[in-house]
N, C-alpha and C. Protein backbone atom coordinates (compact mmCIF):
# COMPACT_ATOMS: atom_id res chain seq x y z
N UNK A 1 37.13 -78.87 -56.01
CA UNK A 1 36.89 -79.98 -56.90
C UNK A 1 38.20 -80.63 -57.34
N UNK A 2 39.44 -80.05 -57.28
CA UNK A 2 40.72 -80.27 -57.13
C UNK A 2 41.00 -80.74 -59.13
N UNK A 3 40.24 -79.73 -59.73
CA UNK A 3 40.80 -79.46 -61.08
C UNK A 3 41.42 -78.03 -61.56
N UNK A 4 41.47 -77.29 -60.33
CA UNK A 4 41.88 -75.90 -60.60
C UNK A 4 43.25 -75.84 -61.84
N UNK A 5 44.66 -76.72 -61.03
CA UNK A 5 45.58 -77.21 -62.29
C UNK A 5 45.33 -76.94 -63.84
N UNK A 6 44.67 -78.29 -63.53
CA UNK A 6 43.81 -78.61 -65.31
C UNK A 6 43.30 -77.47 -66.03
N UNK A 7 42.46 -76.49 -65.68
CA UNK A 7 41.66 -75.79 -65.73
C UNK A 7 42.49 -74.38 -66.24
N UNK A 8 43.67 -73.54 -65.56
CA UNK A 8 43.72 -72.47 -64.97
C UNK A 8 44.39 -72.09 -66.64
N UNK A 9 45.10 -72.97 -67.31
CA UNK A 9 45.64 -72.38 -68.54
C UNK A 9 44.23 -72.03 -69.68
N UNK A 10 43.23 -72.53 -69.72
CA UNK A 10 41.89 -72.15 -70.44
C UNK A 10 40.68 -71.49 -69.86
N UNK A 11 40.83 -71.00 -68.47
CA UNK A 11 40.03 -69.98 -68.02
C UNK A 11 40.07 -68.67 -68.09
N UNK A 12 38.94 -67.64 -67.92
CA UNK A 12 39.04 -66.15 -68.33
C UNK A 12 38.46 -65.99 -67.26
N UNK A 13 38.64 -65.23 -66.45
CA UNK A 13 37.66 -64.16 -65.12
C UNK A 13 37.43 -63.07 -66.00
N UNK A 14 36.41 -62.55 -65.84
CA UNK A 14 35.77 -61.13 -66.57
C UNK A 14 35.71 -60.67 -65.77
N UNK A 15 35.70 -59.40 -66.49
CA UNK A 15 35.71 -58.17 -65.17
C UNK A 15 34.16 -58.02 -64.72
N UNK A 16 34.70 -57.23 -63.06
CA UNK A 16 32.99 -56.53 -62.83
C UNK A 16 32.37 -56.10 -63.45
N UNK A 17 31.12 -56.33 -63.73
CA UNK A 17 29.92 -55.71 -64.41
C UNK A 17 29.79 -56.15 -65.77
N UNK A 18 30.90 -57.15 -66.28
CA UNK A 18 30.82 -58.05 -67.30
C UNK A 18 29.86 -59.46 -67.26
N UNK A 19 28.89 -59.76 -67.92
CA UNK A 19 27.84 -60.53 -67.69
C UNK A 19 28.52 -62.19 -68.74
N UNK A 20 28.99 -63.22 -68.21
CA UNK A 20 29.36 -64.05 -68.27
C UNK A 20 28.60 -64.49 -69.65
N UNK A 21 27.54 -64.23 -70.16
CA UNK A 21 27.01 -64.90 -71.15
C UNK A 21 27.01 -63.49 -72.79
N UNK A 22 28.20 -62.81 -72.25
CA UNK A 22 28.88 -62.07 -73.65
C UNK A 22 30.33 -62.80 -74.31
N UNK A 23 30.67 -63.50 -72.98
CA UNK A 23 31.96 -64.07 -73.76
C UNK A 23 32.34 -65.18 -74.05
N UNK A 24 30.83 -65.55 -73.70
CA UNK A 24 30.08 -67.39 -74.24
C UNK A 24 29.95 -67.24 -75.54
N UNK A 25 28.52 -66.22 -75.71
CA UNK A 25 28.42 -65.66 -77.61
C UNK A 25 28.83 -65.34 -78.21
N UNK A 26 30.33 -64.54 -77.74
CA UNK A 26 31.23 -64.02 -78.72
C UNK A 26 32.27 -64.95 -79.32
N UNK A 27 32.36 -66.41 -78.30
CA UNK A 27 32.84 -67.37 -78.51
C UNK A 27 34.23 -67.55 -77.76
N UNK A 28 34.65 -66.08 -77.37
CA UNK A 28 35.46 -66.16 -76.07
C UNK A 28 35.86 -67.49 -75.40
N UNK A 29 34.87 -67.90 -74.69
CA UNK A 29 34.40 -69.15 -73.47
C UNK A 29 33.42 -70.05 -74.31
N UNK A 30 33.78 -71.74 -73.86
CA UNK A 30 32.47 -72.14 -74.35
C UNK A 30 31.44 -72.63 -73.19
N UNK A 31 32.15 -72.41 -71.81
CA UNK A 31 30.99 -72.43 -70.68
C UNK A 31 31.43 -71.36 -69.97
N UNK A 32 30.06 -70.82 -68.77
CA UNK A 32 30.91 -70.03 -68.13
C UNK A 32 29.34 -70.42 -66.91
N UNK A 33 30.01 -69.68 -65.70
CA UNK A 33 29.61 -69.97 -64.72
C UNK A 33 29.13 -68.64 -63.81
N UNK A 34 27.73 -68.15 -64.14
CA UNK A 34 27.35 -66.89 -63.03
C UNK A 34 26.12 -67.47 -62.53
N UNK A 35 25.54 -66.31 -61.45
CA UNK A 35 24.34 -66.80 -60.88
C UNK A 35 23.24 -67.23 -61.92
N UNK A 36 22.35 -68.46 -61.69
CA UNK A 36 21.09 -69.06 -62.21
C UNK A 36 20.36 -67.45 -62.71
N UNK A 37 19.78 -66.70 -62.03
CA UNK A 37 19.25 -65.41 -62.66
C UNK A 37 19.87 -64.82 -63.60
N UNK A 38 21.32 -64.24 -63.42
CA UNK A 38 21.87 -63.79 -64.58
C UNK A 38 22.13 -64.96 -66.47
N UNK A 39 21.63 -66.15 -66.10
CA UNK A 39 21.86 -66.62 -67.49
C UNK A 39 20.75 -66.83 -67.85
N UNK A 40 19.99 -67.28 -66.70
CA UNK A 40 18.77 -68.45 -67.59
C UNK A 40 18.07 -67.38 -68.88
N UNK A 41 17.85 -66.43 -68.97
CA UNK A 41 17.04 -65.83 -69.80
C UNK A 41 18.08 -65.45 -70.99
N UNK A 42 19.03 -65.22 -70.89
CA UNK A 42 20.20 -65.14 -72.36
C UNK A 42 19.89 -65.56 -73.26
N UNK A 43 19.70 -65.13 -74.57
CA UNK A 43 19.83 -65.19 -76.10
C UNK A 43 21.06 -65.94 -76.10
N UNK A 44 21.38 -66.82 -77.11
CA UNK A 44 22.72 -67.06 -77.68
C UNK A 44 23.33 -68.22 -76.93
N UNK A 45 22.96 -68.49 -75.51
CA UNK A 45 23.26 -69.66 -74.91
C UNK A 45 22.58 -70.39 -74.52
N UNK A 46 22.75 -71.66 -74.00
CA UNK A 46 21.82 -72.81 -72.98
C UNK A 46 22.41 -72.94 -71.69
N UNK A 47 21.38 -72.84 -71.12
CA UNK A 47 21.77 -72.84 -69.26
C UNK A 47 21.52 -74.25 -69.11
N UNK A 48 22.54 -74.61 -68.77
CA UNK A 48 22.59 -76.51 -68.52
C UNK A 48 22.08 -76.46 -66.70
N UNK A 49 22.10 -75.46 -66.22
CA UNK A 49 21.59 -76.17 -64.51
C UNK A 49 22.34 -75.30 -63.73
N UNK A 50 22.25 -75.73 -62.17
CA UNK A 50 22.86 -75.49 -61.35
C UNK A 50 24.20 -76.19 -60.69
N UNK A 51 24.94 -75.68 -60.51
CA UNK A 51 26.11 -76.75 -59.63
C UNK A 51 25.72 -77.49 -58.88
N UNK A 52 26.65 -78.36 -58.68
CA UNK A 52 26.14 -79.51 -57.53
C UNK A 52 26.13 -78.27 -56.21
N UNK A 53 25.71 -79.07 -55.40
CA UNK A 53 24.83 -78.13 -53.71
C UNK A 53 26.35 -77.61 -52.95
N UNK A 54 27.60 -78.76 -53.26
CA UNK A 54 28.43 -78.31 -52.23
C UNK A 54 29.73 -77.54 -52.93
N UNK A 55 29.55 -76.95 -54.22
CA UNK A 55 30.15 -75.99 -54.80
C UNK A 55 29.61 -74.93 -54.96
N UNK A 56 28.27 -74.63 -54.50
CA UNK A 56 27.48 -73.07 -54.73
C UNK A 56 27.93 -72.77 -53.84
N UNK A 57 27.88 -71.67 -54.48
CA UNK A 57 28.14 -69.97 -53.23
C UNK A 57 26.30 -69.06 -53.38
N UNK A 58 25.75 -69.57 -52.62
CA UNK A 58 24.61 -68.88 -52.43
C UNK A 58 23.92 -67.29 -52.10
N UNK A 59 23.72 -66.41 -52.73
CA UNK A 59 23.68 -65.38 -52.80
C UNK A 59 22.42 -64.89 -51.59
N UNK A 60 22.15 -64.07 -50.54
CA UNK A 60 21.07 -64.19 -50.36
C UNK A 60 20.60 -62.60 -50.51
N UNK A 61 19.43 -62.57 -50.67
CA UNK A 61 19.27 -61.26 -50.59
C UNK A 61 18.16 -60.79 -49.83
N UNK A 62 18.56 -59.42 -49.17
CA UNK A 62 17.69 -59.26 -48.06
C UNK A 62 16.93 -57.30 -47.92
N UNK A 63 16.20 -57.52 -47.62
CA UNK A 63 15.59 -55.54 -47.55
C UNK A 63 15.13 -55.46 -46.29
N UNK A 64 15.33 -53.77 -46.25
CA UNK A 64 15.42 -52.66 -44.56
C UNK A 64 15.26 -51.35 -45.63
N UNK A 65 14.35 -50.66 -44.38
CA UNK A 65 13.49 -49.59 -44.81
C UNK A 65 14.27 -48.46 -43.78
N UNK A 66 15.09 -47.91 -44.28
CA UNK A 66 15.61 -46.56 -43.14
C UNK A 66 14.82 -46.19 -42.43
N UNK A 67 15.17 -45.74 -40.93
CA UNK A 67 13.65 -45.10 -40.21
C UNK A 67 13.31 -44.31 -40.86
N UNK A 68 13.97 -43.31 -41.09
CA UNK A 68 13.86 -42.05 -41.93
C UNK A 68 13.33 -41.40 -42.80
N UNK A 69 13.27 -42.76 -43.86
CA UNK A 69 12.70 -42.58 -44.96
C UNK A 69 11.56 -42.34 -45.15
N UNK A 70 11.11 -41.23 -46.27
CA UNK A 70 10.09 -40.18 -46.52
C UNK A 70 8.83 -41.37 -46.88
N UNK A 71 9.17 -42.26 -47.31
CA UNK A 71 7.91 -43.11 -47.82
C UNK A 71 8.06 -44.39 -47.43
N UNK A 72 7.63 -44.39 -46.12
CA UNK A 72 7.61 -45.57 -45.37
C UNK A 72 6.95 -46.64 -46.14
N UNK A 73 5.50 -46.43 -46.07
CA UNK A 73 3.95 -47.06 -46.33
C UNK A 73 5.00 -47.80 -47.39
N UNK A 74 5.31 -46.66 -48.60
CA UNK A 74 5.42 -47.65 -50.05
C UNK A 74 6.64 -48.58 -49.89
N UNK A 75 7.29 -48.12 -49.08
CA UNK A 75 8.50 -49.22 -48.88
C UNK A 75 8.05 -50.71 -48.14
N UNK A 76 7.66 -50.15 -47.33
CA UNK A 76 6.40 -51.65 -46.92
C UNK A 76 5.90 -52.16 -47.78
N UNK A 77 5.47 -51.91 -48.87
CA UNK A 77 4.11 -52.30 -49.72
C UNK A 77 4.79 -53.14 -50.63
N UNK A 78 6.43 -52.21 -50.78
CA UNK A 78 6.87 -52.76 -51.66
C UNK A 78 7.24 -54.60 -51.56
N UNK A 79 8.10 -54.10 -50.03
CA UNK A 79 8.99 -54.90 -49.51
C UNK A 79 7.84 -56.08 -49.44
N UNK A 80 6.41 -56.10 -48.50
CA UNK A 80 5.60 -57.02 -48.70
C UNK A 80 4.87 -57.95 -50.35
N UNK A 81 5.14 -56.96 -50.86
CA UNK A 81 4.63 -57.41 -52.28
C UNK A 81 6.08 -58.76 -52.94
N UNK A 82 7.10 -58.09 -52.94
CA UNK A 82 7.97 -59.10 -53.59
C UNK A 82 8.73 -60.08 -52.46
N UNK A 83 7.94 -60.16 -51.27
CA UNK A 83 7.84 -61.42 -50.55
C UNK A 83 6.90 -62.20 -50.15
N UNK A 84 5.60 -61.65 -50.92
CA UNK A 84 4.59 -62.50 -51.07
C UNK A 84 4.68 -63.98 -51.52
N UNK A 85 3.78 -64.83 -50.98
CA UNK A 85 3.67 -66.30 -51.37
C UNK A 85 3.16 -66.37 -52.95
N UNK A 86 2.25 -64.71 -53.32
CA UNK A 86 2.22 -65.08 -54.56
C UNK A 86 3.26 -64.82 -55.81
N UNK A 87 4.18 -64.36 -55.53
CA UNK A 87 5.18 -63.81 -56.25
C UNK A 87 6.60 -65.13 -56.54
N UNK A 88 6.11 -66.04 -55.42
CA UNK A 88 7.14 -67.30 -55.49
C UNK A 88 7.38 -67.70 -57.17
N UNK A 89 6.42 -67.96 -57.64
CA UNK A 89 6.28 -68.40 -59.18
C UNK A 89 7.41 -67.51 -59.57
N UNK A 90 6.97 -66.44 -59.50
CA UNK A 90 7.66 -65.05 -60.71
C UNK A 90 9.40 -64.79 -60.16
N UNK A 91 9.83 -65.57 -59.22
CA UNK A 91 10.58 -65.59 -58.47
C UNK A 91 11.84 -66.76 -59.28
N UNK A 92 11.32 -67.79 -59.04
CA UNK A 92 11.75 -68.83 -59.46
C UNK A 92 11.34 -68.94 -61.08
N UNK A 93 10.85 -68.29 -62.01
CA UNK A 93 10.72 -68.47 -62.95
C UNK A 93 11.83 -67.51 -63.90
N UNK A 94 12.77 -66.60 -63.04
CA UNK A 94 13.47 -65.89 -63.19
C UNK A 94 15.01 -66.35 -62.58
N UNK A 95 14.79 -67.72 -62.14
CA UNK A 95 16.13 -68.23 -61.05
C UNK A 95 16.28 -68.39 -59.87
N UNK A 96 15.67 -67.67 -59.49
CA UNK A 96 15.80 -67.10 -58.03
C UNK A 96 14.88 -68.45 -57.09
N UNK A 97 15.59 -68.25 -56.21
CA UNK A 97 15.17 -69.62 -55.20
C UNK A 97 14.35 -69.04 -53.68
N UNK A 98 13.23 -68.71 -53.37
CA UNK A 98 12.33 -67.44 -52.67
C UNK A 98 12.97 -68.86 -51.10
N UNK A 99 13.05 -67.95 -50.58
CA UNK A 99 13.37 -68.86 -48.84
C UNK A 99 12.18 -68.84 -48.29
């Protein structure tokens, strides 16, 4: 976006496993920027949106069932259940964008 300059003396990176919308409320930061899932539901802040399309970094996420594994069936059941067409809602009502 070629404001990094501007930017780099009033930015904070948090560490791993630090959730971007503690150091919004604590007053730390007054914006901060993590995945759509991790904010939208936060106490204490407003989730203004998504980035424009050609600054996301798109997360995808994907499941595999070891051959191995002792409980096949339920890993199927599972894996079919939260890629159901009916689960899209509960999907996106949480952030998440179902492919």
């Amino acid at each position: 976006m070629g404001i990094a300059d501007q930017i780099k003396a009033k930015s904070k990176v948090v560490s791993p496993g630090v959730p971007v919308a503690t150091v919004i409320r604590s007053g730390e930061a007054e914006i901060g920027f993590q995945q759509i899932s991790e904010l939208i539901h936060e106490k204490g802040i407003d989730y203004l949106g998504p980035l424009p399309a050609d600054t996301q970094r798109i997360t995808t996420f994907s499941g595999g069932i070891h051959t191995a594994a002792k409980e096949q069936a339920a890993a199927k059941a599972l894996q079919s259940f939260l890629t159901s067409p009916d689960r899209v809602q509960d999907l996106k009502k949480h952030g998440l964008q179902p492919g």
